[in-house]
Every structure is written in structure tokens, then in C-alpha cells.
PDB file of N, CA and C in Angstrom:
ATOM      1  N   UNK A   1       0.855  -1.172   0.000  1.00  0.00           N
ATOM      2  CA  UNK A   1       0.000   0.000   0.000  1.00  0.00           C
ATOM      3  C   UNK A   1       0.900   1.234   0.000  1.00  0.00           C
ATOM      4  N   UNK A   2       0.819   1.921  -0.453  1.00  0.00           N
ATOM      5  CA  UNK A   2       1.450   3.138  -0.906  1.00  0.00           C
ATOM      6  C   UNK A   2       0.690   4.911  -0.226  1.00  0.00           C
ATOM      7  N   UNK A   3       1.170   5.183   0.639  1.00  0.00           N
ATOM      8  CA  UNK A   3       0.640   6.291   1.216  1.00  0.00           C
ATOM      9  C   UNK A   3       0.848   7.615   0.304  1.00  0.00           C
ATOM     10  N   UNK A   4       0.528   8.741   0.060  1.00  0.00           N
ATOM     11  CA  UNK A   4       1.407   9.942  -0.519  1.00  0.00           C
ATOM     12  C   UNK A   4       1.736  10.438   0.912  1.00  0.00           C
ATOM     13  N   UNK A   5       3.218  11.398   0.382  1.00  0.00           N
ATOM     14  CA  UNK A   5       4.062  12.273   1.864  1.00  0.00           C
ATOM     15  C   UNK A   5       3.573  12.993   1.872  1.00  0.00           C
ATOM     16  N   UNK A   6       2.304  13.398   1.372  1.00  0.00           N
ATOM     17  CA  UNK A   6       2.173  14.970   1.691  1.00  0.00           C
ATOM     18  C   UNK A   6       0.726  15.140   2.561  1.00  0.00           C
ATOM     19  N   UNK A   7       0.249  13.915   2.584  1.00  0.00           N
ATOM     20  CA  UNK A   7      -1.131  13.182   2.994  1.00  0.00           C
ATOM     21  C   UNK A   7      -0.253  12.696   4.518  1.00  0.00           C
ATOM     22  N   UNK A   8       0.863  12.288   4.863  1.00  0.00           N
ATOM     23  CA  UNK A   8       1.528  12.025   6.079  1.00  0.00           C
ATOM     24  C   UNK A   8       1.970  13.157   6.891  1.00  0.00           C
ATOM     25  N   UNK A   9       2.640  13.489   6.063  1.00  0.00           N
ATOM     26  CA  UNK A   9       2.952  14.887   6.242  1.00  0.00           C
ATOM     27  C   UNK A   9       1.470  16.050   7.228  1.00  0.00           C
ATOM     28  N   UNK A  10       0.413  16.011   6.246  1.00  0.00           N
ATOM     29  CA  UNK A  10      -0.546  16.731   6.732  1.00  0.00           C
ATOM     30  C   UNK A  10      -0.814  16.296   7.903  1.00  0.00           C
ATOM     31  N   UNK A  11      -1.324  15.069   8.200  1.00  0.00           N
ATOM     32  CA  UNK A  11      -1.120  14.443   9.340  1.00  0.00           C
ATOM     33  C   UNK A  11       0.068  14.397  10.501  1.00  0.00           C
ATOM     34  N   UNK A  12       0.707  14.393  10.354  1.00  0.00           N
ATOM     35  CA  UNK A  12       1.641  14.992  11.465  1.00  0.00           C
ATOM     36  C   UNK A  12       1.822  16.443  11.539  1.00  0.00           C
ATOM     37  N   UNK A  13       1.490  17.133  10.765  1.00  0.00           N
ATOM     38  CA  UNK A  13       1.100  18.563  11.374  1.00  0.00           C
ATOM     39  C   UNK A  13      -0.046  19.008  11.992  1.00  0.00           C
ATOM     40  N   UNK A  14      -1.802  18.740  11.584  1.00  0.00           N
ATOM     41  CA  UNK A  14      -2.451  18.251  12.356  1.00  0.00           C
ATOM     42  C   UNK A  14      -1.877  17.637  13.732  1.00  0.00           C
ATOM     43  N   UNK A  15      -1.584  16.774  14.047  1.00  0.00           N
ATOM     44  CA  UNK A  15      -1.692  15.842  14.881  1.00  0.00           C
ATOM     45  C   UNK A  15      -0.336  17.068  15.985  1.00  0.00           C
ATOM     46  N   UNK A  16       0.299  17.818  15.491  1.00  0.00           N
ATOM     47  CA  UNK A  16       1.096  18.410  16.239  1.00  0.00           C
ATOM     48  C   UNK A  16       0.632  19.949  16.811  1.00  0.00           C
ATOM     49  N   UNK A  17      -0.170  20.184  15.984  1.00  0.00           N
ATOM     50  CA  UNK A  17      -1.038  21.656  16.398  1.00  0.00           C
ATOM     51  C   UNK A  17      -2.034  21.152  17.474  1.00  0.00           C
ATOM     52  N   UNK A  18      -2.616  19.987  17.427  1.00  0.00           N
ATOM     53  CA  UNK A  18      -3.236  19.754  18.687  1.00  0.00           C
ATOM     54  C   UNK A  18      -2.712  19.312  19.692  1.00  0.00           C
ATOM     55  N   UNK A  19      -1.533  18.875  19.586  1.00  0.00           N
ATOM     56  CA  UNK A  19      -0.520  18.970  21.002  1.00  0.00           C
ATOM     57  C   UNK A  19       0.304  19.927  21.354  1.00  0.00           C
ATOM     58  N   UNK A  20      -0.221  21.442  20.614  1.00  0.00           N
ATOM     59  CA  UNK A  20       0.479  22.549  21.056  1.00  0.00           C
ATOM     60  C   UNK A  20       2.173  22.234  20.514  1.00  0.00           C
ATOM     61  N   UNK A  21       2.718  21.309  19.272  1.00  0.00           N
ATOM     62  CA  UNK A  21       4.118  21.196  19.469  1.00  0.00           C
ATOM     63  C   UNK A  21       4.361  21.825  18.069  1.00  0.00           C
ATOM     64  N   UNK A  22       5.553  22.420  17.864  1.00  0.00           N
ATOM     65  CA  UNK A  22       6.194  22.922  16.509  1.00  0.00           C
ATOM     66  C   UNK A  22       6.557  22.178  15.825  1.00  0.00           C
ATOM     67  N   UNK A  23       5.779  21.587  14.562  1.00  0.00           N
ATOM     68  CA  UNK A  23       6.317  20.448  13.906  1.00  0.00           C
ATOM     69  C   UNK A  23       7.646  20.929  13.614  1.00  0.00           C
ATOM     70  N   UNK A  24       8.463  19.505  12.577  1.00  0.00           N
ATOM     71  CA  UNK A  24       9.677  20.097  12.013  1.00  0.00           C
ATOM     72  C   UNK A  24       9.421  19.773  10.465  1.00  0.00           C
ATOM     73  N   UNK A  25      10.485  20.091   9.413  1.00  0.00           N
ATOM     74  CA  UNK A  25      10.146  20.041   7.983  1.00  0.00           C
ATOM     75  C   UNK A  25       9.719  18.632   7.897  1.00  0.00           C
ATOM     76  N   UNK A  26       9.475  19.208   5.995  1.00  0.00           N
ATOM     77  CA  UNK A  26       8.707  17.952   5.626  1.00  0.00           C
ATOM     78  C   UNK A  26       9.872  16.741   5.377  1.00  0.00           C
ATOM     79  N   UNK A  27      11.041  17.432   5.264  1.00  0.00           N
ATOM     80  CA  UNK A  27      12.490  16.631   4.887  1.00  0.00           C
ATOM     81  C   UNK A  27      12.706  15.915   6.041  1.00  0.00           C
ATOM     82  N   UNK A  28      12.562  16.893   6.817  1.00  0.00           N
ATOM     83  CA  UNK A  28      13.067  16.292   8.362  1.00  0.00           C
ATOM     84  C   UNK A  28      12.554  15.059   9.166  1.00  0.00           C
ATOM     85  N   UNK A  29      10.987  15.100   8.629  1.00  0.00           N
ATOM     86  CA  UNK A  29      10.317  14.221   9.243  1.00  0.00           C
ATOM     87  C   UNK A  29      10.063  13.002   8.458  1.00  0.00           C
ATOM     88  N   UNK A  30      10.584  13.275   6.793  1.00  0.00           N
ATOM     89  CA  UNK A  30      10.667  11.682   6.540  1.00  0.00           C
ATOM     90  C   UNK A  30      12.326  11.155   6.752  1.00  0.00           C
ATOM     91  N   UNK A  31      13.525  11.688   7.517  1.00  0.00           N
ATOM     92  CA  UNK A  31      14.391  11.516   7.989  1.00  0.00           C
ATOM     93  C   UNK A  31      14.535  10.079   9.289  1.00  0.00           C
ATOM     94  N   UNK A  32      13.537  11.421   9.724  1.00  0.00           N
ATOM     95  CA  UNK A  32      12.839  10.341  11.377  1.00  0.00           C
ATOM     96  C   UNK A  32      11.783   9.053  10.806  1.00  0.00           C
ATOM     97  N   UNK A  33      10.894   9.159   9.714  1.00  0.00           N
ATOM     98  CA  UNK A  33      10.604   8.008   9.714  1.00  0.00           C
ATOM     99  C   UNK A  33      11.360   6.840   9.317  1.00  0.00           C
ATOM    100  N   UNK A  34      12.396   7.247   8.301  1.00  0.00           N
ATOM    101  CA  UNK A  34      13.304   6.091   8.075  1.00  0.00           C
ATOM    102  C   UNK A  34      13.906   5.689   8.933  1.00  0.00           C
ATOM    103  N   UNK A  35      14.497   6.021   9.915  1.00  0.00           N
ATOM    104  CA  UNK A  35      15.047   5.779  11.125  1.00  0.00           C
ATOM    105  C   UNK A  35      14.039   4.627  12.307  1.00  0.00           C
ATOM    106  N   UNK A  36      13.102   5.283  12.324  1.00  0.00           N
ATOM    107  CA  UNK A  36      12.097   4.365  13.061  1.00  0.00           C
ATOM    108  C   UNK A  36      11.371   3.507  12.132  1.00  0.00           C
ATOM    109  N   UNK A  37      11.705   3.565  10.687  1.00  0.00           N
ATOM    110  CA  UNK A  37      10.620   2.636  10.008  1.00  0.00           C
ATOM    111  C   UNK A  37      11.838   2.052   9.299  1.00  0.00           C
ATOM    112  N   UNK A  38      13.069   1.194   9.365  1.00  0.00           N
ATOM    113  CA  UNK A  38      13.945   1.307   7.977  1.00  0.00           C
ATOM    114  C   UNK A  38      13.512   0.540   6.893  1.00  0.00           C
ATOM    115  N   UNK A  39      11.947   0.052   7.183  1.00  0.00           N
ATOM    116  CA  UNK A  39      11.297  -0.874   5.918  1.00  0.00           C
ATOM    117  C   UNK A  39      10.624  -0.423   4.515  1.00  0.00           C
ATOM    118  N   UNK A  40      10.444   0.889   5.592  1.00  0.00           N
ATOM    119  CA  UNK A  40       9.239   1.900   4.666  1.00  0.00           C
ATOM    120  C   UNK A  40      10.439   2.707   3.425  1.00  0.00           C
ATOM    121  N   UNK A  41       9.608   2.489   2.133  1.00  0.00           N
ATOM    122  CA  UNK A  41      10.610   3.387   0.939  1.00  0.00           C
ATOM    123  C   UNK A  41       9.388   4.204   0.562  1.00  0.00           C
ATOM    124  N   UNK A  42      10.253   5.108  -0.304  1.00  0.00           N
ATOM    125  CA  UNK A  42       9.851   6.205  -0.919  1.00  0.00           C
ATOM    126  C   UNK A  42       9.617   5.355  -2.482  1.00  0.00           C
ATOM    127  N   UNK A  43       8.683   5.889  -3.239  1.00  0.00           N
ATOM    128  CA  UNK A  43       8.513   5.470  -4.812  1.00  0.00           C
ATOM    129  C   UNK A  43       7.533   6.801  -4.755  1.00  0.00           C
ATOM    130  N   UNK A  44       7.984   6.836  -6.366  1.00  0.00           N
ATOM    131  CA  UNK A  44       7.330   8.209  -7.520  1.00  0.00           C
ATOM    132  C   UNK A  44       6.172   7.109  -8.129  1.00  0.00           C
ATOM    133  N   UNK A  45       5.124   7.683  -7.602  1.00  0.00           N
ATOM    134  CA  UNK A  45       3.494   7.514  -8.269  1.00  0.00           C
ATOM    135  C   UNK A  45       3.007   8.084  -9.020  1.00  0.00           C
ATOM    136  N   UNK A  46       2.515   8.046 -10.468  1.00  0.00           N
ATOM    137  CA  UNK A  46       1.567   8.730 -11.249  1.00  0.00           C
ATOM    138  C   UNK A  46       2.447   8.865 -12.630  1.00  0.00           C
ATOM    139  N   UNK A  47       1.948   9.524 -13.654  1.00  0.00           N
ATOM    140  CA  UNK A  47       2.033   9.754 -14.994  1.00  0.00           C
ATOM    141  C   UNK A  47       2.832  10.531 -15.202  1.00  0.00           C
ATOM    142  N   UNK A  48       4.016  10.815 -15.906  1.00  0.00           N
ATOM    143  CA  UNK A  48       5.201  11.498 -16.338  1.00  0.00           C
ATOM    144  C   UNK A  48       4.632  13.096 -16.044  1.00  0.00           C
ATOM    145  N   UNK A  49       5.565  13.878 -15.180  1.00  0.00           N
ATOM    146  CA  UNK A  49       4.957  15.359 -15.273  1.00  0.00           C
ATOM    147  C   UNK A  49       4.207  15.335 -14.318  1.00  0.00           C
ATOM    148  N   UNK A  50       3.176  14.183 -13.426  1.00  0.00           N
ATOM    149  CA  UNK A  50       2.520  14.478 -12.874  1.00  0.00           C
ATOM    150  C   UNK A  50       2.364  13.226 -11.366  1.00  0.00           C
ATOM    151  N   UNK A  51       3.497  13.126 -11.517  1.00  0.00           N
ATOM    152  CA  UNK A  51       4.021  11.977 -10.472  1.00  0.00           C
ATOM    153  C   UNK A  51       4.539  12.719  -8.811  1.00  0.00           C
ATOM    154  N   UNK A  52       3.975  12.108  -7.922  1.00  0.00           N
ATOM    155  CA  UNK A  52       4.208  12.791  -6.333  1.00  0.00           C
ATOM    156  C   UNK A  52       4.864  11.597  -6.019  1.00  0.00           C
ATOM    157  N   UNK A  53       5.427  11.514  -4.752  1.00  0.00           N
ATOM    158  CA  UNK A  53       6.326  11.052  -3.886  1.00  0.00           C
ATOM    159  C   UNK A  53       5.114  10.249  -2.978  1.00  0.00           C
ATOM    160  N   UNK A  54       5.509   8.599  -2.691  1.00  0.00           N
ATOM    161  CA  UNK A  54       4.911   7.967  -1.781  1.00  0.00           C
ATOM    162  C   UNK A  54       5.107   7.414  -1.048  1.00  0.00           C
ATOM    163  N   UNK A  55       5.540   7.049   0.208  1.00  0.00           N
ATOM    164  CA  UNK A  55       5.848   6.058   1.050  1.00  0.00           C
ATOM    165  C   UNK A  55       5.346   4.767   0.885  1.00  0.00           C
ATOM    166  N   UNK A  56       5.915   3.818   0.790  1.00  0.00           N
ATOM    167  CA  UNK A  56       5.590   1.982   0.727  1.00  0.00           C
ATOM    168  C   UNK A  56       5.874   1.604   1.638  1.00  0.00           C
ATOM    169  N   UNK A  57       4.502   1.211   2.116  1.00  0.00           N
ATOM    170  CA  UNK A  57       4.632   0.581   3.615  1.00  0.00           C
ATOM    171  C   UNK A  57       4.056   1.298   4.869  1.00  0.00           C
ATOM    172  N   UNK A  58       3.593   2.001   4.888  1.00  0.00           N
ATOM    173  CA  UNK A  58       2.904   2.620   5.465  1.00  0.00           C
ATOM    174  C   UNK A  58       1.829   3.033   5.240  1.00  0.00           C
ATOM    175  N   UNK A  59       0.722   3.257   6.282  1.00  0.00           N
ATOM    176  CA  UNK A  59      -0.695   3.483   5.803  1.00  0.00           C
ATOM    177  C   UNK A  59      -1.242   4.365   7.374  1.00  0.00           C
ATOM    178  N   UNK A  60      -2.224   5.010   6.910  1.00  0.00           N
ATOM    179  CA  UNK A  60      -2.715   5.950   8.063  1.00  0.00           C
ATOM    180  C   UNK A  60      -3.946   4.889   8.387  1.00  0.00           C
ATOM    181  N   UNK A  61      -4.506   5.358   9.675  1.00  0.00           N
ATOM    182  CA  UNK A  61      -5.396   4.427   9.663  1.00  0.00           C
ATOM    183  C   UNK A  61      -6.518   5.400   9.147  1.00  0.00           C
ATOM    184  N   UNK A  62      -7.723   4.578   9.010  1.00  0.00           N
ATOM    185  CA  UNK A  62      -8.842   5.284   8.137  1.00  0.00           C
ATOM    186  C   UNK A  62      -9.261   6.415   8.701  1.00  0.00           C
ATOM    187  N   UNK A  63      -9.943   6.424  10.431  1.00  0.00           N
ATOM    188  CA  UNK A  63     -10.505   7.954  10.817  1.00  0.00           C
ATOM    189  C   UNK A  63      -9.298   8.928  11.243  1.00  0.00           C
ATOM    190  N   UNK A  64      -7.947   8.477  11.057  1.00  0.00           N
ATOM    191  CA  UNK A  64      -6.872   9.922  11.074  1.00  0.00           C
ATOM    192  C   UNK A  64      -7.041  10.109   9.559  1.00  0.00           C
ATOM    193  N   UNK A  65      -6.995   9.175   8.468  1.00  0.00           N
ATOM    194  CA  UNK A  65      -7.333   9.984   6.931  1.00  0.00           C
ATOM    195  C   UNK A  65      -8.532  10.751   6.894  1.00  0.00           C
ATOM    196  N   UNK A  66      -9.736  10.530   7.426  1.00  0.00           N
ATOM    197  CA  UNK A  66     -10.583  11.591   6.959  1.00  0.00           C
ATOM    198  C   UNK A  66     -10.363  12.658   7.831  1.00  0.00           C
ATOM    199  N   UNK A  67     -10.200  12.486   9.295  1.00  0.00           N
ATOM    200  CA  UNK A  67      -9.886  13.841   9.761  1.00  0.00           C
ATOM    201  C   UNK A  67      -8.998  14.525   9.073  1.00  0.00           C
ATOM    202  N   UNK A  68      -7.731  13.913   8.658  1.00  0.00           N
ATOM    203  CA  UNK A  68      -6.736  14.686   7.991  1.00  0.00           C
ATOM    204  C   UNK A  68      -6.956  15.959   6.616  1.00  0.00           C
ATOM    205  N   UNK A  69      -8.813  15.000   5.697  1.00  0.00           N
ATOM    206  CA  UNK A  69      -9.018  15.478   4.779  1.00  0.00           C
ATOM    207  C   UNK A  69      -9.713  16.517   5.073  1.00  0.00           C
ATOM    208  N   UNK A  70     -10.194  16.293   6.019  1.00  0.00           N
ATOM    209  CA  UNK A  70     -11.587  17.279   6.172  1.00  0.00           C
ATOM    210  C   UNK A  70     -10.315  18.514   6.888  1.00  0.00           C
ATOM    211  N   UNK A  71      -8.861  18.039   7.424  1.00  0.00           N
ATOM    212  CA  UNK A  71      -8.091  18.972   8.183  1.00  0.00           C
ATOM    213  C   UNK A  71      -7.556  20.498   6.669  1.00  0.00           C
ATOM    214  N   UNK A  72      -7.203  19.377   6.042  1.00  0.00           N
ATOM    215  CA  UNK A  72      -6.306  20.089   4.705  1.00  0.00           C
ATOM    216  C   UNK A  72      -7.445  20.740   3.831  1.00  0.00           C
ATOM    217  N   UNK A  73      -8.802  20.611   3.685  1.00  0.00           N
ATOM    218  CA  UNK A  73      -9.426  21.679   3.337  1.00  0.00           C
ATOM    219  C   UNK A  73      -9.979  22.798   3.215  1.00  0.00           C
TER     220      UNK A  73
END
């Protein structure tokens, strides 16, 4: 299963504004996940020109994804 970083990403910023904490970058924090995850890779998803960055191996669970969606709109 293939997550996008920017869909993780949102989610750990969420998830850090409600604990009052200063997230850190978006670089930074897929730094720390490799470190605590060394299973999880990165792969380019989608159609030439229009391809984002995804994590493999990781998955949000379902009610942090919709909060997340309903967060980023």
C-alpha cells in the first residue's frame, strides 16, 4: 500500500497543532521516519509530469485519513 508524503505529512502537522508542538520540515520528518521505520521506501506515483512522492509501507489508519481530509481543506 502506498501512502502519498504529503497526505503524512498533513497528518503529522495536524496531529502536532493539537498537542500545542512545533512540527519540524517535511524533509526532516521523513528523515525520522526512516530511522524508526527502515522498511518503509519512498517510490514516484503517477504519470510522467505528474508523479508525487509515496511512502511503501505505510498506511494511516482510516478515521486519522478523513480527519486529515476534512483537516487540509
Amino acid at each position: 500500500m502506498a501512502t502519498p508524503r504529503s497526505l503524512v505529512y498533513a497528518a503529522y502537522q495536524m496531529l502536532c497543532e493539537k498537542a500545542n508542538v512545533e512540527p519540524i520540515g517535511q524533509s526532516g520528518l521523513g528523515k525520522l521516519l526512516k530511522i524508526a521505520f527502515p522498511t518503509v521506501a519512498t517510490k514516484r506515483l503517477g504519470v510522467r509530469g505528474y508523479s508525487k512522492y509515496h511512502y511503501v509501507g505505510i498506511t494511516l489508519k482510516p478515521e486519522l485519513k478523513e480527519m486529515v481530509m476534512n483537516y487540509v481543506r
